[in-house]
Protein backbone atom coordinates (compact mmCIF):
# COMPACT_ATOMS: atom_id res chain seq x y z
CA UNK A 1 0.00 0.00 0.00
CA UNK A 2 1.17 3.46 -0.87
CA UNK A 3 0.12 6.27 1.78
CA UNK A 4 0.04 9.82 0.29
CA UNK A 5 -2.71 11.16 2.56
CA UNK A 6 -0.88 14.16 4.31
CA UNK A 7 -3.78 14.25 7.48
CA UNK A 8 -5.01 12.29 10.18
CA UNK A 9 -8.06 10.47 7.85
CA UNK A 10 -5.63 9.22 5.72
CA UNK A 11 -2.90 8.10 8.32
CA UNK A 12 -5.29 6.16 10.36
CA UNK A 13 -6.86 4.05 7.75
CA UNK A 14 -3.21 2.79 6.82
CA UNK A 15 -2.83 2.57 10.56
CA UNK A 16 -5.81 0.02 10.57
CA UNK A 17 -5.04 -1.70 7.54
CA UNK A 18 -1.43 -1.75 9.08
CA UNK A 19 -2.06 -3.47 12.40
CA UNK A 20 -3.35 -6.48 10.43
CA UNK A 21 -0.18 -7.17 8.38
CA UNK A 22 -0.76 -4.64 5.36
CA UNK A 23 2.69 -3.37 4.14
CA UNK A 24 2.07 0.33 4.05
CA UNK A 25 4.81 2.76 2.79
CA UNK A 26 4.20 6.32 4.33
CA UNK A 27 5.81 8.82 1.31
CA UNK A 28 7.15 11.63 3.14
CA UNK A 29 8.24 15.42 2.29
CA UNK A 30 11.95 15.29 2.50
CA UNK A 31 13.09 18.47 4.79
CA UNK A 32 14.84 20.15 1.68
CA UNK A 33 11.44 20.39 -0.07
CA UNK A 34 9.46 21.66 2.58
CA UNK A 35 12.16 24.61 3.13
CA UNK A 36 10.77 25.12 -0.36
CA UNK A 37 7.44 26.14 1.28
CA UNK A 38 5.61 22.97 0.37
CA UNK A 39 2.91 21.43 3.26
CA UNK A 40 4.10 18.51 4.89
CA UNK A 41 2.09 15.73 6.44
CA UNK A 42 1.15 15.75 10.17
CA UNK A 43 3.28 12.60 10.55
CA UNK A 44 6.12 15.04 9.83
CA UNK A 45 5.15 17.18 12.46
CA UNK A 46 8.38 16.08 14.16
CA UNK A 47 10.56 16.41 10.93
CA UNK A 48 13.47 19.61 11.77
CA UNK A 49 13.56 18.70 15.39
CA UNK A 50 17.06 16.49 16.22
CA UNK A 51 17.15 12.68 15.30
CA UNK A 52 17.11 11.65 18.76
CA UNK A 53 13.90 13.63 19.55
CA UNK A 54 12.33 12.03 16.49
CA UNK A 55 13.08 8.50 17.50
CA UNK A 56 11.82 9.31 21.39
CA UNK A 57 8.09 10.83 19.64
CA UNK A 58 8.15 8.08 16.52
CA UNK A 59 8.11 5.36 19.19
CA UNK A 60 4.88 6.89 21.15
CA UNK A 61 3.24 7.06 17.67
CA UNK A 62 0.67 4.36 17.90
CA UNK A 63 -0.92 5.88 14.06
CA UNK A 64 2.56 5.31 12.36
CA UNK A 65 3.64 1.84 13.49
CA UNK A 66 4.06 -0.88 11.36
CA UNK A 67 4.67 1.18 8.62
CA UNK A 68 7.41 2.08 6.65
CA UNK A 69 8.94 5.77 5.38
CA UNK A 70 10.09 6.80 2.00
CA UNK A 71 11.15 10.67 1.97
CA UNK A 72 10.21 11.69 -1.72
CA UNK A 73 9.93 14.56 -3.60
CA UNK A 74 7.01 14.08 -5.56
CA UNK A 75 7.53 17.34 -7.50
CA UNK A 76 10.45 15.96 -9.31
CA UNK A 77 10.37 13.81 -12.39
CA UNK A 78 12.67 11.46 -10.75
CA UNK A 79 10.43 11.13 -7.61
CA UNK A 80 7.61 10.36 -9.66
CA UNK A 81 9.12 7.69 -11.66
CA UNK A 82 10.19 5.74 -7.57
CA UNK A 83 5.96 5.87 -7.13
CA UNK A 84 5.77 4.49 -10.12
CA UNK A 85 7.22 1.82 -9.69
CA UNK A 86 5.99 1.20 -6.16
CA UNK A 87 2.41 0.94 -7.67
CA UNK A 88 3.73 -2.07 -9.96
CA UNK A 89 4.06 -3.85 -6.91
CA UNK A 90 1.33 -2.40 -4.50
CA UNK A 91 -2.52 -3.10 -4.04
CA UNK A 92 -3.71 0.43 -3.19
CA UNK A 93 -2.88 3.64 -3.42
CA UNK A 94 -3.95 5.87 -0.74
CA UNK A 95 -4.00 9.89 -0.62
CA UNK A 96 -5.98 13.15 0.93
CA UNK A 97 -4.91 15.83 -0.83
CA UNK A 98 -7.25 18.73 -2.37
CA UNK A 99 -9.17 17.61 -5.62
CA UNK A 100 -6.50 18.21 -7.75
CA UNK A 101 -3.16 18.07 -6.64
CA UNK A 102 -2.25 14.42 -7.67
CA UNK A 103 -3.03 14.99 -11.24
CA UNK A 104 -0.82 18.17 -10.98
CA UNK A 105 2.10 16.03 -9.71
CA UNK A 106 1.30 13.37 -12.15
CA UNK A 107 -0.48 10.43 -9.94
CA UNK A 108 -4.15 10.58 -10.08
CA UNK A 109 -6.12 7.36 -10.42
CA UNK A 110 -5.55 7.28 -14.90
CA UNK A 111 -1.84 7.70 -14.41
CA UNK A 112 -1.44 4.91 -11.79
CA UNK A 113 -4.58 2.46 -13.74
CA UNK A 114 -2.35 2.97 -16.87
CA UNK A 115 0.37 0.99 -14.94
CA UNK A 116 -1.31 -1.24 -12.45
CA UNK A 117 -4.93 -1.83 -14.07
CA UNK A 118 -6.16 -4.04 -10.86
CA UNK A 119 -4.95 -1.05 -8.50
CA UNK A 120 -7.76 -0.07 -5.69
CA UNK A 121 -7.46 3.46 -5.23
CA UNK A 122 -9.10 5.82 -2.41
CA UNK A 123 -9.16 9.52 -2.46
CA UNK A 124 -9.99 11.34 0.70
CA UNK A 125 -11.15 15.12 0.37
CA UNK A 126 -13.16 17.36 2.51
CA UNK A 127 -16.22 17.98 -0.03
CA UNK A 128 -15.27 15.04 -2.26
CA UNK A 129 -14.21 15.31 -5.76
CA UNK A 130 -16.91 16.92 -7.51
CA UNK A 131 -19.81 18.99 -6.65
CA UNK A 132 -19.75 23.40 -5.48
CA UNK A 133 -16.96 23.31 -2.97
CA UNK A 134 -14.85 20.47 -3.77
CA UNK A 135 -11.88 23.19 -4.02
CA UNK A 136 -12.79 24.72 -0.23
CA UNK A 137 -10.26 24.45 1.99
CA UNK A 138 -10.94 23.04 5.60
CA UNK A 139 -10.48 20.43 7.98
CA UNK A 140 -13.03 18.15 10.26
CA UNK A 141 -14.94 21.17 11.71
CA UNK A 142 -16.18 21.95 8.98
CA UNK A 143 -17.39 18.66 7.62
CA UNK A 144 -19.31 18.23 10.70
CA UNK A 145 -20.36 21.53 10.78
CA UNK A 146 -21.89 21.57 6.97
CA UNK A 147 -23.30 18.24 7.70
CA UNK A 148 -24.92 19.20 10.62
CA UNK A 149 -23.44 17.68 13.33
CA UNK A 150 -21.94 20.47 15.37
CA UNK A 151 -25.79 22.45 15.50
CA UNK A 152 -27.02 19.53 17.74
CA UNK A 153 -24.27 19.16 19.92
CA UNK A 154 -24.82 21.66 22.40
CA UNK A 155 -23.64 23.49 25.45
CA UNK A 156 -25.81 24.17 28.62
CA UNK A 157 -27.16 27.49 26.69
CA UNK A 158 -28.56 25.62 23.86
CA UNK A 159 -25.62 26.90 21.75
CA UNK A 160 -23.28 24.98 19.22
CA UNK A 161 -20.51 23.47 20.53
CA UNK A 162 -17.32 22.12 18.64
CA UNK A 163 -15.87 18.86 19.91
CA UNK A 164 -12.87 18.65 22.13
CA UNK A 165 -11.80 15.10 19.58
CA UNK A 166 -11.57 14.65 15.69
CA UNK A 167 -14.56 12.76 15.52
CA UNK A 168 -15.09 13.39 11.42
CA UNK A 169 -11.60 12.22 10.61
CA UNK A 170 -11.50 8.94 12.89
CA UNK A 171 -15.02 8.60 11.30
CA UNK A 172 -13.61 9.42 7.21
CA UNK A 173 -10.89 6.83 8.26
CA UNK A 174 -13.13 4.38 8.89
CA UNK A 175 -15.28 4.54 6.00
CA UNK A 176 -11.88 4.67 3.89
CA UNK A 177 -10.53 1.35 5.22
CA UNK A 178 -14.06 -0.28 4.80
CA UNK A 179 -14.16 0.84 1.09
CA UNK A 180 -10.73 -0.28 0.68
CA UNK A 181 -11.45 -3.98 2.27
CA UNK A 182 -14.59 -3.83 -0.46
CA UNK A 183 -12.78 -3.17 -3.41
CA UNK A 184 -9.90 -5.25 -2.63
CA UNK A 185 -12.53 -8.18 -2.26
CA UNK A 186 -13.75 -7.11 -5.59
CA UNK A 187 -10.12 -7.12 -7.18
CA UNK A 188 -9.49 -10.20 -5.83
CA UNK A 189 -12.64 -12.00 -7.57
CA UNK A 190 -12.22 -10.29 -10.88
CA UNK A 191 -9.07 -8.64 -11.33
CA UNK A 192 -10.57 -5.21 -11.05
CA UNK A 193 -9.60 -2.23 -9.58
CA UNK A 194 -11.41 0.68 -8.47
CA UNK A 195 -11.03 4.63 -7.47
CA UNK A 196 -13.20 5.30 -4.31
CA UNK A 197 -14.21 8.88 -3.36
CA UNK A 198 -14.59 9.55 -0.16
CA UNK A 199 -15.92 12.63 1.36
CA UNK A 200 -15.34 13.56 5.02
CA UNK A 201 -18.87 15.41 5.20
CA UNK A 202 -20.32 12.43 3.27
CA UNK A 203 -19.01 10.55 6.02
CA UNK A 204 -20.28 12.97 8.99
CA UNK A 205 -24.02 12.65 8.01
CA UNK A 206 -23.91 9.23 8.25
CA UNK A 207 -23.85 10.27 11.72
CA UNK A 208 -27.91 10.88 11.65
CA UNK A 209 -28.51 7.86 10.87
CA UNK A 210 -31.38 7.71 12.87
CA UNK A 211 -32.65 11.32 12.97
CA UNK A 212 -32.84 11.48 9.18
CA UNK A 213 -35.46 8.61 9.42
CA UNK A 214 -37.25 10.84 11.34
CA UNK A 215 -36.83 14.07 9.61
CA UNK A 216 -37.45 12.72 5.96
CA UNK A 217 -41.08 11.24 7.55
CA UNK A 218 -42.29 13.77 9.93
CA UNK A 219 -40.04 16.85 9.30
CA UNK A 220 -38.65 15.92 12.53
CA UNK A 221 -35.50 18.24 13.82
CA UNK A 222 -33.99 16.83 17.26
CA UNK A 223 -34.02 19.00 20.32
CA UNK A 224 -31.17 21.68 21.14
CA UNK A 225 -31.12 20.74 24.74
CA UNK A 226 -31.55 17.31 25.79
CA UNK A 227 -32.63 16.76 28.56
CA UNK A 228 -34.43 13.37 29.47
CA UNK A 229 -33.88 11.71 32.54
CA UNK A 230 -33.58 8.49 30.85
CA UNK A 231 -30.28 9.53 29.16
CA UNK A 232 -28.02 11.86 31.01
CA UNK A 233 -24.76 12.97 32.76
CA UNK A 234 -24.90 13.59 36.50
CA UNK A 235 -22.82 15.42 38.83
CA UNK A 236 -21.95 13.56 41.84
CA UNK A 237 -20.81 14.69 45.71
CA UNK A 238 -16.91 14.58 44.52
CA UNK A 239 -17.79 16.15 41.69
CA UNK A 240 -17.36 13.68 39.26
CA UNK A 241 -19.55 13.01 36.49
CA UNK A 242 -21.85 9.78 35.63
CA UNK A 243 -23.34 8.90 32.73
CA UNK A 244 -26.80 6.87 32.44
CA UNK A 245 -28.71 5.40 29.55
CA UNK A 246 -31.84 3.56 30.66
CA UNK A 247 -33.72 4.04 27.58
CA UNK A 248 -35.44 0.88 27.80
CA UNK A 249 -38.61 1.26 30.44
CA UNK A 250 -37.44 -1.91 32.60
CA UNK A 251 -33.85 -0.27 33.24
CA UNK A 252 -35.35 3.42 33.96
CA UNK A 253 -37.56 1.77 36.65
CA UNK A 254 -35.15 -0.27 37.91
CA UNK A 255 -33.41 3.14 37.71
CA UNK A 256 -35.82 5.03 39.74
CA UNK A 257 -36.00 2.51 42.49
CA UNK A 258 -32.66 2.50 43.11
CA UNK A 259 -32.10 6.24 43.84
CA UNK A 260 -35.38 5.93 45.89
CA UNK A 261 -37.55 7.35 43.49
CA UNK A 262 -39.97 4.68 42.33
CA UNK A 263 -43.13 7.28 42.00
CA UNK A 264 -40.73 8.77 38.81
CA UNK A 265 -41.40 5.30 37.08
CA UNK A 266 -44.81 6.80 35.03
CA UNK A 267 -42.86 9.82 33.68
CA UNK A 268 -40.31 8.71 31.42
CA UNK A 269 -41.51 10.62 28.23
CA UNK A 270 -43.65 13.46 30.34
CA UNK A 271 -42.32 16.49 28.41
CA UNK A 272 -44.14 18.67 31.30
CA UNK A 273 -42.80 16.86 34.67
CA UNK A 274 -39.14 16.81 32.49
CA UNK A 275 -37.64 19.59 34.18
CA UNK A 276 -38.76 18.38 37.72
CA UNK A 277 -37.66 15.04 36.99
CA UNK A 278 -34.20 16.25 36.20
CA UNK A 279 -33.93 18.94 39.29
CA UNK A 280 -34.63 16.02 41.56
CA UNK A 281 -32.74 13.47 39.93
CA UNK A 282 -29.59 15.64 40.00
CA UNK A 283 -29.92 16.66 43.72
CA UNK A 284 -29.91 12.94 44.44
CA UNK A 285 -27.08 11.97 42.20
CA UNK A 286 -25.41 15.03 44.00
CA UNK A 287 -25.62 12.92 47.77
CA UNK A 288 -23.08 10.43 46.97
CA UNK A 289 -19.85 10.01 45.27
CA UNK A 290 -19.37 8.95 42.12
CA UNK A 291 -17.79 5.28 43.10
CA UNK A 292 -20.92 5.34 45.81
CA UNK A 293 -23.20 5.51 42.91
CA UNK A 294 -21.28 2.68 40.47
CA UNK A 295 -21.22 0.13 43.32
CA UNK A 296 -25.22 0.77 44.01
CA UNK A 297 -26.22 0.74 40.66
CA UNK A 298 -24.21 -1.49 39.05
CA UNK A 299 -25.46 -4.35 41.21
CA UNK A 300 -28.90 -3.65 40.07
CA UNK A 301 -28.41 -4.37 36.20
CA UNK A 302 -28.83 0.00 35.70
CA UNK A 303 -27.02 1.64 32.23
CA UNK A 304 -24.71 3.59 33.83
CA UNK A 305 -20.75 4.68 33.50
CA UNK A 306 -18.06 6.78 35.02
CA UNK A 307 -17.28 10.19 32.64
CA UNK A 308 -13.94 9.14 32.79
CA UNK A 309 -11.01 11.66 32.32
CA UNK A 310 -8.09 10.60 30.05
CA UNK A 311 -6.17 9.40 32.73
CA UNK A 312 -8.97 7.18 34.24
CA UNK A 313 -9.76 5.96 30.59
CA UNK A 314 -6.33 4.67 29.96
CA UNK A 315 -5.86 2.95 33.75
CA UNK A 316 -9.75 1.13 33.75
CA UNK A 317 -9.95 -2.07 34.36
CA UNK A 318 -12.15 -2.89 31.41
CA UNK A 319 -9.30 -0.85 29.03
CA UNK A 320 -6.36 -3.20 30.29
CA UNK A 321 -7.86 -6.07 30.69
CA UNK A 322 -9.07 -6.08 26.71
CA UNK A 323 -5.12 -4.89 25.92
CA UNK A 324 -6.47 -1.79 24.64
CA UNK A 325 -3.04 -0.29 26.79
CA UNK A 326 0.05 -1.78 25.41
CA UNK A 327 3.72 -1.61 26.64
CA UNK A 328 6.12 -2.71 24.42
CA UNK A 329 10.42 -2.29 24.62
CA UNK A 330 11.98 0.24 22.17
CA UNK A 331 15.37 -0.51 21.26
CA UNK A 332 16.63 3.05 21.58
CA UNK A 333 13.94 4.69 24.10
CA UNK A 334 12.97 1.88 26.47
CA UNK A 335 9.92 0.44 27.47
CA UNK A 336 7.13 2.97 25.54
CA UNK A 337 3.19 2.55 26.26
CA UNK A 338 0.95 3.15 23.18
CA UNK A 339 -3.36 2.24 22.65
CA UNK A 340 -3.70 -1.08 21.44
CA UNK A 341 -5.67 -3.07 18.64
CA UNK A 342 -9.67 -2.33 19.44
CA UNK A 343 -10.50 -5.01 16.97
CA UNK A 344 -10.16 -8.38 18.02
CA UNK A 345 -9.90 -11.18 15.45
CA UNK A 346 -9.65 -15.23 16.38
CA UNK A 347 -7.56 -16.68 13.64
CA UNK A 348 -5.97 -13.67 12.40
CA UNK A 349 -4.83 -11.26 15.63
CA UNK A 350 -3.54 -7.89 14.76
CA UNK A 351 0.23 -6.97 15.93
CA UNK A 352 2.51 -4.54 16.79
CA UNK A 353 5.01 -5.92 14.24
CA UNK A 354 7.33 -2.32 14.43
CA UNK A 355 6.91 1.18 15.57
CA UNK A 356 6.25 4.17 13.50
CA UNK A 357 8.98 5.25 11.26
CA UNK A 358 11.51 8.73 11.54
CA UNK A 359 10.37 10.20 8.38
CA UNK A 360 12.79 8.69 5.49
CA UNK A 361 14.08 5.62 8.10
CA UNK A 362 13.22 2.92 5.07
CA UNK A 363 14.28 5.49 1.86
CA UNK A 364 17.23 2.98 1.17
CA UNK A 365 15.51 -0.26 1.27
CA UNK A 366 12.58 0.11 -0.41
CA UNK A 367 14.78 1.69 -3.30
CA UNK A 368 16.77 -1.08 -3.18
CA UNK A 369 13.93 -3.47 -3.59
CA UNK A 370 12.52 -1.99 -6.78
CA UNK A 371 16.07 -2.40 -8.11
CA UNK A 372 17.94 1.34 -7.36
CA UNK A 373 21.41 0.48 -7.48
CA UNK A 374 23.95 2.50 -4.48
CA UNK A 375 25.11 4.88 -6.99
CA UNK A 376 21.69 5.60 -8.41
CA UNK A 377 20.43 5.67 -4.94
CA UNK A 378 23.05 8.60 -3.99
CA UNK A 379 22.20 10.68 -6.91
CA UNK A 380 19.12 11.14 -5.57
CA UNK A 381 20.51 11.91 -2.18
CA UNK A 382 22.51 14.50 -4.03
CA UNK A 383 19.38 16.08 -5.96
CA UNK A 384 17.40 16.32 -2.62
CA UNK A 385 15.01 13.80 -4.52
CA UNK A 386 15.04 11.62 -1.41
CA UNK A 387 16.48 12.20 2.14
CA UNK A 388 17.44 9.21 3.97
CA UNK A 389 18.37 10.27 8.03
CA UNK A 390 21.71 9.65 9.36
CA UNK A 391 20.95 6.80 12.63
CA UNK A 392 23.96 7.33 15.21
């Protein structure tokens, strides 16, 4: 797999596809070209500090491991003609640039067809490639924003209210590695390939999945403030938060019993008791602590969670004992911790087979396997075509 997407939708789908045994070569901007003004990818965010630094933050990378780095200047004839001949001997071709760019450097989906014909092919944008403002710039705010996912998440006015995490890429990288897994299926039973366009706000509205149901039957627009009892966060004596979700009547009686409030049982859905419901709810919530309220309810079968801070998140029982927290020895930093692999397969486990790559580490062997001889190879060291880093 060849990885030109220069952003987080693009990195994580390789990252996926990675953790199951995909070889994925990450093309990176070599450090003469972006003095040249040229945008490099957020992998390279490290790229200019000292070698040691980059090898300390490449081994926390969870996104980039198990890949491998080729520093490439694509804007050179001679860079061009290495991706070409990575695509002979590649399966898909991945990249997230504006609609437009990779035919301007000469690698769009007819130039790389022409030489692999079976080649699967995914193109992430914002907008997609066609349609009124496939040339807008932006990033996931504004996907979700256009698609209308930032109006309904609200603040305690009623108000918009971004998100703190970038739900609309982790969601575009998703859909990306699904469509990939599809088409490759497809190549594999007829010895087609395919270009896939995915859109990041196409990929955000999936995200009303159910309220569109709703809206293209009844004109139905969900409420700014939510505020059932059923489904809420609660503020507890330590001033932590909970979380419940007894949507289902059985669990909201259950529910109300618990907290000593069985007479709330008949008002689930009353719109007009909501707000009383709620006040009283919360003052109760507000008598014990959090772990109080997780030991109580918890033994009673009630939808309910801790609104866990980072820290709490990555120490959970639950999270360690599913080896969502890894720890694994680097050769030159130590013993590093990164998130594990969320999916869990029977016969065919995902692994941590390598961590993520110094931007250029593999330059020299890849070249090497699509036949660069040494003195080819430093001619393009020389012509700032490739930039391979110097490892103490």
């Amino acid at each position: 797999m060849v990885d030109l997407s220069p952003l987080l939708p693009g990195e994580l789908c390789s990252h996926f596809l990675a953790d199951f045994g995909a070889e994925v070569i990450r093309v990176d901007e070599p450090e003469a070209s972006k003095r040249k003004g040229r945008r490099g990818k957020q992998a390279q965010s490290i790229v200019g500090k000292p070698l040691e630094e980059q090898i300390k933050l490449a081994a926390f990378d969870c996104v980039g491991r198990n890949k491998k780095s080729l520093a490439l200047d694509l804007k050179s004839e001679q860079g061009r003609e290495v991706i070409y001949r990575l695509v002979e001997n590649c399966d898909v071709f991945l990249e997230a640039f504006r609609p437009g760019v990779v035919k301007r450097l000469g690698v769009d989906y007819e130039v790389i067809t022409e030489i692999k014909p079976s080649i699967v092919y995914c193109s992430i944008s914002l907008y997609g490639q066609d349609g009124p403002y496939r040339q807008l710039p932006g990033h996931d705010p504004c996907a979700l924003s256009l698609a209308g996912i930032i109006a309904n998440n609200v603040d305690g006015a009623g108000g918009p209210m971004l998100f703190s995490f970038p739900i609309g890429d982790v969601l575009t990288g998703l859909h990306a590695t699904i469509a990939i897994l599809l088409a490759l299926r497809v190549a594999e039973k007829t010895g087609k390939g395919q270009y896939m366009d995915i859109s990041m706000t196409g990929c955000a509205l999936t995200l009303h999945s159910l309220h569109s149901q709703k809206y293209f039957k009844s004109g139905f627009l969900p409420e700014k403030i939510w505020k059932s009892p059923s489904l809420a966060l609660w503020r507890a004596k330590d001033d932590k938060f909970l979380c419940t979700t007894n949507l289902e009547s059985h669990h909201w009686a259950s529910f109300c019993r618990a907290i000593g409030r069985p007479d709330f049982v008949p008002y689930q859905h009353d719109l007009e008791r909501r707000k009383e419901l709620n006040d009283s709810i919360a003052s109760i919530m507000a008598s014990k602590t959090r772990e109080e309220w997780l030991e109580i309810l918890r033994c009673e079968d009630i939808q309910i969670a801790p609104v866990n801070e980072i820290d709490e998140a990555l120490s959970d029982p639950q999270t360690l004992y599913r080896n969502m927290i890894v720890e694994l020895e680097h050769p030159m930093v130590g013993m590093v911790k990164q998130l594990g692999i969320p999916i869990k397969l029977s016969q065919t486990p995902g692994r941590i087979a390598s961590f993520a790559p110094v931007p250029g580490q593999d330059t020299e062997e890849i070249l090497r396997k699509l036949g660069y001889a040494d003195n080819e190879i430093e001619q393009l060291k020389e012509s700032n075509i490739i930039e391979v880093p110097s490892f103490p």
